[in-house]
PDB file of N, CA and C in Angstrom:
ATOM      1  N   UNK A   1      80.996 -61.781  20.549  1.00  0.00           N
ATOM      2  CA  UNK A   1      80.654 -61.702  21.963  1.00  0.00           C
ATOM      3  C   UNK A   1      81.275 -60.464  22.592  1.00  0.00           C
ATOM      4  N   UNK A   2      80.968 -59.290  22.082  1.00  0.00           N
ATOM      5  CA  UNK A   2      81.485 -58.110  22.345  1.00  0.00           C
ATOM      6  C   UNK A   2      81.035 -57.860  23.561  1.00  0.00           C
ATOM      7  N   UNK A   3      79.618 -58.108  24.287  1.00  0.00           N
ATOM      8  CA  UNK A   3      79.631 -57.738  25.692  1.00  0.00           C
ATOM      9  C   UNK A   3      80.526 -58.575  26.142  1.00  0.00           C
ATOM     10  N   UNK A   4      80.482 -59.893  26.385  1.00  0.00           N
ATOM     11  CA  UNK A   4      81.029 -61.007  27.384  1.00  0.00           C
ATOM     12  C   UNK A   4      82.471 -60.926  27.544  1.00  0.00           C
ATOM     13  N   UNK A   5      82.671 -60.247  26.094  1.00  0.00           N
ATOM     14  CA  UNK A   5      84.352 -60.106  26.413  1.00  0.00           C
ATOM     15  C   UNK A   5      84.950 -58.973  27.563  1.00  0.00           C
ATOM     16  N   UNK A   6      83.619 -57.758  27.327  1.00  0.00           N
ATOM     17  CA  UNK A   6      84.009 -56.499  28.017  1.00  0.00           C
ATOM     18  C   UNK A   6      83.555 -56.515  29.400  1.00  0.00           C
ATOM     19  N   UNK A   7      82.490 -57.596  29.707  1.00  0.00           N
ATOM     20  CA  UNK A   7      82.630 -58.137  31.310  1.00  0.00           C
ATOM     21  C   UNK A   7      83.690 -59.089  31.558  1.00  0.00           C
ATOM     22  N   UNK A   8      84.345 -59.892  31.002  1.00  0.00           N
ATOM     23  CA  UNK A   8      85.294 -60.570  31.095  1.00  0.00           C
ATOM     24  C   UNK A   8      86.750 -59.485  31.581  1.00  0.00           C
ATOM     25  N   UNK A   9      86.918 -58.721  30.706  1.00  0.00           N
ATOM     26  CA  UNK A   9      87.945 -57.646  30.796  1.00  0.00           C
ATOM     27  C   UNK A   9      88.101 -56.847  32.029  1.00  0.00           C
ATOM     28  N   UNK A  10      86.767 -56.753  32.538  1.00  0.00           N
ATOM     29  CA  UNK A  10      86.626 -55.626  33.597  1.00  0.00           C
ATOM     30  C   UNK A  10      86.838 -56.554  34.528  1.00  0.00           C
ATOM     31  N   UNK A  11      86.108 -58.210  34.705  1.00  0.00           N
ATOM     32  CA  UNK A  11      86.411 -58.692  36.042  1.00  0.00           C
ATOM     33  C   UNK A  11      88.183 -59.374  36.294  1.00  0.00           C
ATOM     34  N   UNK A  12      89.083 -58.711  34.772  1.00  0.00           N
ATOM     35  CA  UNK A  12      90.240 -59.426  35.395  1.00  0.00           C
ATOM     36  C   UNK A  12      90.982 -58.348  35.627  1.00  0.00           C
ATOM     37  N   UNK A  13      90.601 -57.166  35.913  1.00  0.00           N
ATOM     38  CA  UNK A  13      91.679 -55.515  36.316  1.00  0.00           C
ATOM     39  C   UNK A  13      92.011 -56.326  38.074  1.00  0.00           C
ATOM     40  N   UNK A  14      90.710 -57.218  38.288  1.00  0.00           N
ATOM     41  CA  UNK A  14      91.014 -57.146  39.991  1.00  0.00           C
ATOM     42  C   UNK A  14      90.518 -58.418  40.100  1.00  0.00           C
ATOM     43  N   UNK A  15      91.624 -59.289  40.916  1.00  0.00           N
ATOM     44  CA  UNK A  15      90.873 -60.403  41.380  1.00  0.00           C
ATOM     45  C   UNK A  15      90.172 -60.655  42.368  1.00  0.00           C
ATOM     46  N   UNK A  16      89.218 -59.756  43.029  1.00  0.00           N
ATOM     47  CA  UNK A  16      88.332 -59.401  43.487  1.00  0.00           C
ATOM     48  C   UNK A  16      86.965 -58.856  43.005  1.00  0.00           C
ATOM     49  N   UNK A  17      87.019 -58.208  41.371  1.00  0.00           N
ATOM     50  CA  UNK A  17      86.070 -58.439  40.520  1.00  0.00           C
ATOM     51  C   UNK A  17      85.658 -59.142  40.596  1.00  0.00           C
ATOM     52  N   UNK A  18      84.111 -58.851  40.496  1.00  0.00           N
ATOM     53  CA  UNK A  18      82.937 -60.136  40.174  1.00  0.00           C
ATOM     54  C   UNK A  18      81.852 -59.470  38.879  1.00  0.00           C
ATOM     55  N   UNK A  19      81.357 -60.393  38.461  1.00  0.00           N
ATOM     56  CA  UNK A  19      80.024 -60.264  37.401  1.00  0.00           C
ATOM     57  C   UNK A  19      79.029 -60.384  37.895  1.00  0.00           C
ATOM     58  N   UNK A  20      77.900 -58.620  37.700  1.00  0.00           N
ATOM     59  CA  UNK A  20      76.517 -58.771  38.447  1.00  0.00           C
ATOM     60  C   UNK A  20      76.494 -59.107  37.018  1.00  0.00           C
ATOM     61  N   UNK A  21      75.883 -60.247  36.687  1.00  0.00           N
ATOM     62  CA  UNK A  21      75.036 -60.481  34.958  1.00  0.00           C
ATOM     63  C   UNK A  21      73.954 -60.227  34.856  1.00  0.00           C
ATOM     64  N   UNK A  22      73.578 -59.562  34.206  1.00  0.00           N
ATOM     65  CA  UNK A  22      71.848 -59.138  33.908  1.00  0.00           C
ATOM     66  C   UNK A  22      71.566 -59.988  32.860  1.00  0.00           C
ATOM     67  N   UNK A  23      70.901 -61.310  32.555  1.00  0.00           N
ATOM     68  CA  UNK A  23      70.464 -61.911  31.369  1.00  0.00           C
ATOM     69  C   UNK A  23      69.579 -61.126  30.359  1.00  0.00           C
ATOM     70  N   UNK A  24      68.874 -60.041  30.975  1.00  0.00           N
ATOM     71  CA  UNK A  24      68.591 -59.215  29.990  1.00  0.00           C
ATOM     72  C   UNK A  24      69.115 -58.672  28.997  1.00  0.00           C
ATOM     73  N   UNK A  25      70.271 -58.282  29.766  1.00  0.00           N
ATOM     74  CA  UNK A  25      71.138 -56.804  28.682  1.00  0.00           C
ATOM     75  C   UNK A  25      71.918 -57.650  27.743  1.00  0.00           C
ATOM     76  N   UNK A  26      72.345 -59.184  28.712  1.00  0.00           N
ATOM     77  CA  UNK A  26      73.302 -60.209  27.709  1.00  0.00           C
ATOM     78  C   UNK A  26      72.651 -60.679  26.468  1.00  0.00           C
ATOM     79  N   UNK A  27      71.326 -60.690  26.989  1.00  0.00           N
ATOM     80  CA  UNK A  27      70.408 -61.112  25.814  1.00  0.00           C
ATOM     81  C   UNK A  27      70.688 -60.377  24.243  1.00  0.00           C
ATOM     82  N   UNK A  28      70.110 -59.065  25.274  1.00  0.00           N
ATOM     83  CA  UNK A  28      70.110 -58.088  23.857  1.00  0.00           C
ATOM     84  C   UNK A  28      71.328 -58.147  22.864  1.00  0.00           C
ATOM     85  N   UNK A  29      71.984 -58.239  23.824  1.00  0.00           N
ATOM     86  CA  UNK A  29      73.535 -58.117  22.617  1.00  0.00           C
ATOM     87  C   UNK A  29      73.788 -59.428  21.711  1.00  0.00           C
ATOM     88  N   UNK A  30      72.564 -60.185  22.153  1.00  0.00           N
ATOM     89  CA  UNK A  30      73.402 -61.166  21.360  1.00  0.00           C
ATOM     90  C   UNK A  30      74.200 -62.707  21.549  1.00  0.00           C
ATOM     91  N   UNK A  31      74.238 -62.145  23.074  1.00  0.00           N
ATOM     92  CA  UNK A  31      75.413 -63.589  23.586  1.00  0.00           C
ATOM     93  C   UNK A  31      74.601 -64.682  23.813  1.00  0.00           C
ATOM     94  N   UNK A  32      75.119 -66.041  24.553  1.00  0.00           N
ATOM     95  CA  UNK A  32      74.285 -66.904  24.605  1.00  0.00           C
ATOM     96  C   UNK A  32      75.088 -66.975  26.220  1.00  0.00           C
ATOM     97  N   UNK A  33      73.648 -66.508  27.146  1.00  0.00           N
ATOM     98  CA  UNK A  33      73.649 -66.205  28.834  1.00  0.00           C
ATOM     99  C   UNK A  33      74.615 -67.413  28.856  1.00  0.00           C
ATOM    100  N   UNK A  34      73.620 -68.806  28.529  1.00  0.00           N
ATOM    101  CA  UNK A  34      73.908 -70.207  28.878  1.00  0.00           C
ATOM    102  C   UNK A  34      75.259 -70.519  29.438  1.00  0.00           C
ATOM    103  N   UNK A  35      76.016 -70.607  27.976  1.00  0.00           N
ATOM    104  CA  UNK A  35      77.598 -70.794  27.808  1.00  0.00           C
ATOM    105  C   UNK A  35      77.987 -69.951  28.595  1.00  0.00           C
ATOM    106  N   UNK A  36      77.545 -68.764  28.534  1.00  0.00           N
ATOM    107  CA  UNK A  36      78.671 -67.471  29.677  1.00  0.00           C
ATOM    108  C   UNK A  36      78.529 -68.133  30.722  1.00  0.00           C
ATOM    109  N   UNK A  37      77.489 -68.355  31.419  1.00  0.00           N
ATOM    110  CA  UNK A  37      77.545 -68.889  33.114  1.00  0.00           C
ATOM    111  C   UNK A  37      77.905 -70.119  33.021  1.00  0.00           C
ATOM    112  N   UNK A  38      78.232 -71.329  32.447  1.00  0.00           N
ATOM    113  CA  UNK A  38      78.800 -72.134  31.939  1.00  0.00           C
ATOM    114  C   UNK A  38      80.548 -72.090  32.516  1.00  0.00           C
ATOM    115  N   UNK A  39      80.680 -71.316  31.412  1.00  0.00           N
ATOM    116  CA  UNK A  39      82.050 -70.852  31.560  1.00  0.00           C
ATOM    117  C   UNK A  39      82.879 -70.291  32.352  1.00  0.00           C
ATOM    118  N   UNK A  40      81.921 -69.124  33.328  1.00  0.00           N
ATOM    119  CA  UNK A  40      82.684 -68.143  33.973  1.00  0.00           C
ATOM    120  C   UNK A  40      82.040 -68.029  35.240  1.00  0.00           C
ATOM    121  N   UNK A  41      81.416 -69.188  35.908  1.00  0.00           N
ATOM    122  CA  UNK A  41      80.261 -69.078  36.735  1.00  0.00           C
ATOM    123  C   UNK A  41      81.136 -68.856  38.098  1.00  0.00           C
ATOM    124  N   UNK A  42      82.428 -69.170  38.107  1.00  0.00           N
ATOM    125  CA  UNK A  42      83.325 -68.638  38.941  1.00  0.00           C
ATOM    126  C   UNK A  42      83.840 -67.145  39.518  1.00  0.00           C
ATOM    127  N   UNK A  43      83.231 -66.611  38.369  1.00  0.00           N
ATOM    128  CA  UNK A  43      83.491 -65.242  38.265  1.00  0.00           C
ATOM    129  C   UNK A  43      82.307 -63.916  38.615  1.00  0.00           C
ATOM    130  N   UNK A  44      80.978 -64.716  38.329  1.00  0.00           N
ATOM    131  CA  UNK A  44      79.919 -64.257  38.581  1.00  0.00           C
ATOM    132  C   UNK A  44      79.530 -64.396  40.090  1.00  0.00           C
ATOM    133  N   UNK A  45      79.213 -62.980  40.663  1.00  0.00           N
ATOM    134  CA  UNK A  45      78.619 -62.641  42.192  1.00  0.00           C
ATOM    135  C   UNK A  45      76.947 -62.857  42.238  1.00  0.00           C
ATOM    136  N   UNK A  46      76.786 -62.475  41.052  1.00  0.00           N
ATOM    137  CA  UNK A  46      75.026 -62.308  41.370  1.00  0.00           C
ATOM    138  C   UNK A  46      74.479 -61.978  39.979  1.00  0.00           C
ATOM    139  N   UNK A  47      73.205 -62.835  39.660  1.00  0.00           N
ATOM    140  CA  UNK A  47      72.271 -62.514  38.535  1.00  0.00           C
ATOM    141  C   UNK A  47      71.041 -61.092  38.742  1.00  0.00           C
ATOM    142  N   UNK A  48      70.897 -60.383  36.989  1.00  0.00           N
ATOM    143  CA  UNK A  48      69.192 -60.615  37.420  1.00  0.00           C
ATOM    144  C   UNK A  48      69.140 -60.921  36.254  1.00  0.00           C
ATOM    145  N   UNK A  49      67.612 -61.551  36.563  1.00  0.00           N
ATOM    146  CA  UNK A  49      67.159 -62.296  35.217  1.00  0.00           C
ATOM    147  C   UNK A  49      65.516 -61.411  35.253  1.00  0.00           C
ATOM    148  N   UNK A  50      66.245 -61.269  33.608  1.00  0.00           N
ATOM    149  CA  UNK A  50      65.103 -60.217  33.121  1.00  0.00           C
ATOM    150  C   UNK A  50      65.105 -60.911  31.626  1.00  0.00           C
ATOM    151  N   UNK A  51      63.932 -60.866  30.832  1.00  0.00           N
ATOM    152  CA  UNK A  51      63.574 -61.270  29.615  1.00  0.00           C
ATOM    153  C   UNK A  51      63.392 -60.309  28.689  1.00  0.00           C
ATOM    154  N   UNK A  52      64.515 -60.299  27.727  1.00  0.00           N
ATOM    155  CA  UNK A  52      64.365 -59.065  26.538  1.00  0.00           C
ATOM    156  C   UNK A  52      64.634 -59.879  25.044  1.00  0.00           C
ATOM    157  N   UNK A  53      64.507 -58.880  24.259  1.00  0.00           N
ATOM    158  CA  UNK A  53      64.673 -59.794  22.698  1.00  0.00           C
ATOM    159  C   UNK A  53      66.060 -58.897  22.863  1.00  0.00           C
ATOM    160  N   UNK A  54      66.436 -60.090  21.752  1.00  0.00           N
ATOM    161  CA  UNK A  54      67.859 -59.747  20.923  1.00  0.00           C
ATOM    162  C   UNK A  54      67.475 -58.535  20.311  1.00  0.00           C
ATOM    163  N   UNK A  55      68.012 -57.185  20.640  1.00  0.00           N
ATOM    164  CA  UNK A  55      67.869 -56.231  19.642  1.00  0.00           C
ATOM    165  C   UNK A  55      68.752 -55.109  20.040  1.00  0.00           C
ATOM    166  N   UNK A  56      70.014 -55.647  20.195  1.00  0.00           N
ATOM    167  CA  UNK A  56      71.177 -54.477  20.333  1.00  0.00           C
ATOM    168  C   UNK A  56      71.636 -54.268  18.752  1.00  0.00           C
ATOM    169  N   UNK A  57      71.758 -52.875  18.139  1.00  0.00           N
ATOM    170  CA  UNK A  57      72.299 -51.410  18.870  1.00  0.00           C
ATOM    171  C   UNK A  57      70.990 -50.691  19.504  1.00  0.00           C
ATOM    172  N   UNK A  58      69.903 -51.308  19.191  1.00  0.00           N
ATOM    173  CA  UNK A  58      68.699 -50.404  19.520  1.00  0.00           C
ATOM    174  C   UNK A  58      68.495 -50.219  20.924  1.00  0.00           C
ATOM    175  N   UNK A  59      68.280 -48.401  21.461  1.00  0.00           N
ATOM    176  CA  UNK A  59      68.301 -48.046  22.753  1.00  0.00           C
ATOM    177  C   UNK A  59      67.036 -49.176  23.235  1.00  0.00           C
ATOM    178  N   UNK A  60      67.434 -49.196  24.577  1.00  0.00           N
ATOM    179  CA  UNK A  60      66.812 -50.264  25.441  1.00  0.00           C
ATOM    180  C   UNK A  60      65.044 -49.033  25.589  1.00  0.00           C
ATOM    181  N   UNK A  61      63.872 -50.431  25.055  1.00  0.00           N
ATOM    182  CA  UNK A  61      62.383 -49.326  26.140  1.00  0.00           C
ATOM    183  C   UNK A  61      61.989 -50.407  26.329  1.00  0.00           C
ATOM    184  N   UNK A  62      60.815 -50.131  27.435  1.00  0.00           N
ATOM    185  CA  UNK A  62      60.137 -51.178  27.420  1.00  0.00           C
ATOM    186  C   UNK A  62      59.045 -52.173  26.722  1.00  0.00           C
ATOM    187  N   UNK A  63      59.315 -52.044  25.189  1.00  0.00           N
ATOM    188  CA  UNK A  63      58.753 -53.047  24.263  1.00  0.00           C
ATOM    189  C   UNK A  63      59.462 -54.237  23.949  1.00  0.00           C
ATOM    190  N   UNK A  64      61.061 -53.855  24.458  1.00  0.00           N
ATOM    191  CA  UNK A  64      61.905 -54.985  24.107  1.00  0.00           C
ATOM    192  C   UNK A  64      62.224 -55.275  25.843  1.00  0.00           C
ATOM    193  N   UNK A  65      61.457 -55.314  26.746  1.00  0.00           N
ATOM    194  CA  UNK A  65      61.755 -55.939  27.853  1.00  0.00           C
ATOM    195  C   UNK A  65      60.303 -56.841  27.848  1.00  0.00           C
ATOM    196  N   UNK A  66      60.647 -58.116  27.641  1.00  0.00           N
ATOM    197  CA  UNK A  66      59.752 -58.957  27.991  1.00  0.00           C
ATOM    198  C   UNK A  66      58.961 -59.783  28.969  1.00  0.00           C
ATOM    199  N   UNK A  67      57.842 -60.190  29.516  1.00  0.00           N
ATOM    200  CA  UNK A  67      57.200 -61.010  30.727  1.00  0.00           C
ATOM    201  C   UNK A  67      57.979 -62.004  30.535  1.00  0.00           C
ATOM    202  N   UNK A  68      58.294 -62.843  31.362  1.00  0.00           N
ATOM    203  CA  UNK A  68      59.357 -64.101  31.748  1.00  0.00           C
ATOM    204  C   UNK A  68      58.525 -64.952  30.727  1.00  0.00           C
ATOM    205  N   UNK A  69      59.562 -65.622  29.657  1.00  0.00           N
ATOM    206  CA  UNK A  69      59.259 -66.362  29.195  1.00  0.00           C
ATOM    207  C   UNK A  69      58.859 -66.059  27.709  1.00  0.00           C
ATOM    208  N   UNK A  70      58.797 -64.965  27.551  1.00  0.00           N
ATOM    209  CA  UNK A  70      57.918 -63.831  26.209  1.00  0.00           C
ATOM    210  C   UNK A  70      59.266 -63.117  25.194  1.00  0.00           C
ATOM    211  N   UNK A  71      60.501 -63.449  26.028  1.00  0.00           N
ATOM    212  CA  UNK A  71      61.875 -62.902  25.569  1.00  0.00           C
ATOM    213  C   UNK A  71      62.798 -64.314  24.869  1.00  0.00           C
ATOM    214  N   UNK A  72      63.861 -63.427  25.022  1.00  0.00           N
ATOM    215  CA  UNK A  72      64.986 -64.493  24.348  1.00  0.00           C
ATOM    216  C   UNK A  72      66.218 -64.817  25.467  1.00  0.00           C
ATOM    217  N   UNK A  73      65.539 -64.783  26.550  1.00  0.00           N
ATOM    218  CA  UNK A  73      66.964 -64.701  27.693  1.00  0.00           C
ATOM    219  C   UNK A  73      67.263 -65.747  28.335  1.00  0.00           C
ATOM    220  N   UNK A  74      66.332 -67.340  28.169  1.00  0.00           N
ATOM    221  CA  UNK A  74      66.757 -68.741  28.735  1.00  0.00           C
ATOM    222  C   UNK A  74      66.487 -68.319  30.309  1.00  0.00           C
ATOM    223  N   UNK A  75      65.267 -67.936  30.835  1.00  0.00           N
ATOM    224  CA  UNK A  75      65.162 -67.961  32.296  1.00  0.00           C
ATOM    225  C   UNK A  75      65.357 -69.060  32.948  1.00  0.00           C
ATOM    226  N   UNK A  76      64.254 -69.884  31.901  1.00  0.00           N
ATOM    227  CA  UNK A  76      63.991 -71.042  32.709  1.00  0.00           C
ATOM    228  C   UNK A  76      65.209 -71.921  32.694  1.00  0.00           C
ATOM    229  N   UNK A  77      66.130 -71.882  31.507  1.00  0.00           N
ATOM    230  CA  UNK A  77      67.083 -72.529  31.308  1.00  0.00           C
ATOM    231  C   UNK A  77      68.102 -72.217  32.450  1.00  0.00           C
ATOM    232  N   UNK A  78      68.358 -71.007  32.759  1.00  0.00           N
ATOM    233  CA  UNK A  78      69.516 -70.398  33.313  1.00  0.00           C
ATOM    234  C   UNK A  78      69.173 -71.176  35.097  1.00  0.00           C
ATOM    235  N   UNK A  79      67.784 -70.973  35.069  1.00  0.00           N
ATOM    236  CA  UNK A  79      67.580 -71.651  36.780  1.00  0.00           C
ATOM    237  C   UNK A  79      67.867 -73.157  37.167  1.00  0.00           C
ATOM    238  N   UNK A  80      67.368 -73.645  35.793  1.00  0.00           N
ATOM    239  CA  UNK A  80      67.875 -75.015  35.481  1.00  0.00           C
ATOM    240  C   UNK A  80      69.207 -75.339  36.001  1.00  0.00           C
ATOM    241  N   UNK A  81      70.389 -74.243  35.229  1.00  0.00           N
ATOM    242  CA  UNK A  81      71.375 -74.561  34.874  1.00  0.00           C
ATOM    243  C   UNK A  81      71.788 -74.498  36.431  1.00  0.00           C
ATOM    244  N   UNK A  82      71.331 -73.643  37.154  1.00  0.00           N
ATOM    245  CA  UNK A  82      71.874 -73.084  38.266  1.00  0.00           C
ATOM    246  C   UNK A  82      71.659 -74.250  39.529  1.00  0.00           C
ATOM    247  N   UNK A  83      70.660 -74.876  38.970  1.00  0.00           N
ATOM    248  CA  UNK A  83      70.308 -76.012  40.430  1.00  0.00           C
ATOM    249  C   UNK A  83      70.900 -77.157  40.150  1.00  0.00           C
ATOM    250  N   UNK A  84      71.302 -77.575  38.675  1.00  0.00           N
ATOM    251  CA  UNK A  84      71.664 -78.988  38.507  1.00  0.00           C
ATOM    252  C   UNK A  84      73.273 -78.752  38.983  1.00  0.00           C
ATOM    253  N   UNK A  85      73.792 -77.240  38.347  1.00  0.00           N
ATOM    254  CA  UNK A  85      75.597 -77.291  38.851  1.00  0.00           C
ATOM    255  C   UNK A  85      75.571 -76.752  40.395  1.00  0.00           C
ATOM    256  N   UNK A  86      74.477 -76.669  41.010  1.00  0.00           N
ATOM    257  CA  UNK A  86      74.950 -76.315  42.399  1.00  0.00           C
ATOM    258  C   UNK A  86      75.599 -74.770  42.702  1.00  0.00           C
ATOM    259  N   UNK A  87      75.526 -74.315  41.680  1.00  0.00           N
ATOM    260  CA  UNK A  87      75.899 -72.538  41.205  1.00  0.00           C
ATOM    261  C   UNK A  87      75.881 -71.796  42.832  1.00  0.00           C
ATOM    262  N   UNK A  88      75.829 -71.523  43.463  1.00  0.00           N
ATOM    263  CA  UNK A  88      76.049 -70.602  44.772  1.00  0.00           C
ATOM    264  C   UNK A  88      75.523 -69.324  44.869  1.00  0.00           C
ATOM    265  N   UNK A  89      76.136 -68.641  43.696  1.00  0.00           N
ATOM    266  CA  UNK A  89      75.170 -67.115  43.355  1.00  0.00           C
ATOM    267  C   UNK A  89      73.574 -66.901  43.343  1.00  0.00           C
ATOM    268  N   UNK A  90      73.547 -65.749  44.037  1.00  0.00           N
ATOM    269  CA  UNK A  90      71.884 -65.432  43.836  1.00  0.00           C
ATOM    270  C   UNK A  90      71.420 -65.169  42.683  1.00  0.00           C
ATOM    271  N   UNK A  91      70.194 -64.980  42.033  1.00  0.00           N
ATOM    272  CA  UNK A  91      69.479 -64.819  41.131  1.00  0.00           C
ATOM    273  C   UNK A  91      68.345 -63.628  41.795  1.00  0.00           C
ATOM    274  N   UNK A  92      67.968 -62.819  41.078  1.00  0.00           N
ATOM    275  CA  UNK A  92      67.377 -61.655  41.329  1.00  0.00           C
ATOM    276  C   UNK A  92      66.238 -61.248  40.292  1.00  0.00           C
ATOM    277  N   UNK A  93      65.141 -61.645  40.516  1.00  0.00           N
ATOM    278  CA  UNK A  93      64.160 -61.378  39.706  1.00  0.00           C
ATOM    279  C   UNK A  93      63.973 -59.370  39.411  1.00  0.00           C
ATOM    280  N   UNK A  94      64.391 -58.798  38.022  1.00  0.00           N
ATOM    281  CA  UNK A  94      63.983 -57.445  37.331  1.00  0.00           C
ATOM    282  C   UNK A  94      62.960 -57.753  36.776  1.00  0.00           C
ATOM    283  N   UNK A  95      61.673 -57.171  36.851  1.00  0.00           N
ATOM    284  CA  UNK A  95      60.837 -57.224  36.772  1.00  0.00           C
ATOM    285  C   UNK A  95      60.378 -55.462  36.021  1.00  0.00           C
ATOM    286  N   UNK A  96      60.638 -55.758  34.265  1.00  0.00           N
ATOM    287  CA  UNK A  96      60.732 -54.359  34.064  1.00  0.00           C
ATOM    288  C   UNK A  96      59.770 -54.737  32.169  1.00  0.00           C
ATOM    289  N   UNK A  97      58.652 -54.994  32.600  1.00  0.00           N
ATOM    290  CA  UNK A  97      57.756 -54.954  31.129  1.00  0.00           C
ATOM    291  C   UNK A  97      56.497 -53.773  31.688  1.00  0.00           C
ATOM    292  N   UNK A  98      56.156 -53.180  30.180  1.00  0.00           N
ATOM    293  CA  UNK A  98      55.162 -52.238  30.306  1.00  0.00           C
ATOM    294  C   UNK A  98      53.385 -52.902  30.618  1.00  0.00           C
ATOM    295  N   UNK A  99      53.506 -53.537  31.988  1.00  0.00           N
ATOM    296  CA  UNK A  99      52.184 -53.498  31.662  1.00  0.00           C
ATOM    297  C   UNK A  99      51.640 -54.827  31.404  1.00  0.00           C
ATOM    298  N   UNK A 100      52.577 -55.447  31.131  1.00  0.00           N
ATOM    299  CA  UNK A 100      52.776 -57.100  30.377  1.00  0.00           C
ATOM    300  C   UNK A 100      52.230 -57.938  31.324  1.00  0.00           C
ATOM    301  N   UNK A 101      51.557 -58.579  31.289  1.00  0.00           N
ATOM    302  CA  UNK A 101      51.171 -59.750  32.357  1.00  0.00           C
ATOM    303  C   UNK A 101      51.946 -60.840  31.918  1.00  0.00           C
ATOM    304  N   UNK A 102      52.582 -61.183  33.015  1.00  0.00           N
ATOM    305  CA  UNK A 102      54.237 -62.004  33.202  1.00  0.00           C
ATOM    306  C   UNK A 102      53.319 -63.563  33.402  1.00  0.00           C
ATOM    307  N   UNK A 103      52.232 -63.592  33.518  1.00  0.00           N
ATOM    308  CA  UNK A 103      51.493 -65.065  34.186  1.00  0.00           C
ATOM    309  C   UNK A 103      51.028 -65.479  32.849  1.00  0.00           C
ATOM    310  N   UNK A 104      50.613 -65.258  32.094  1.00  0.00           N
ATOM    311  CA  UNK A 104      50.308 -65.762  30.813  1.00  0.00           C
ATOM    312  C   UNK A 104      51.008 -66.121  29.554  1.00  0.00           C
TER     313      UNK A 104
END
């Protein structure tokens, strides 16, 4: 969990740090969004939720940014997660596929 650790790291220099989480980029690397906001949902200011495949070291284009639902990033899960714990933070729809029709 090499990202989660290095947002973890950065939000404890200041206890005034917060986590913008992009479920996208968390995706790519690998982590599992879920458990992170789970865990640290105290720590997190604000989402966006964007749908990408797992495919870090590879530079980010838009073939690996997916229409909601077409990725590996638990959208639907993460909104889930967010209404049943009462979560407080906003969620921010990125809206970044080539072209992709996000409705199908």
């Amino acid at each position: 969990m090499v990202y989660a650790d290095s947002l973890l790291d950065a939000s404890n220099l200041n206890p005034y740090m917060r986590i913008m989480l992009d479920t996208g980029h968390f995706t790519a690397y690998g982590d599992d969004v879920l458990k992170f906001i789970r865990e640290n949902h105290s720590k997190i200011s604000n989402l966006y939720l964007k749908d990408r495949l797992r495919n870090h070291p590879n530079p980010h284009t838009y073939e690996d940014s997916k229409a909601f639902g077409k990725g590996a990033a638990h959208i639907k899960e993460v909104l889930r997660l967010m209404k049943c714990k009462k979560y407080t933070f906003p969620a921010s729809i990125e809206y970044e596929c080539n072209g992709e029709d996000s409705a199908t």
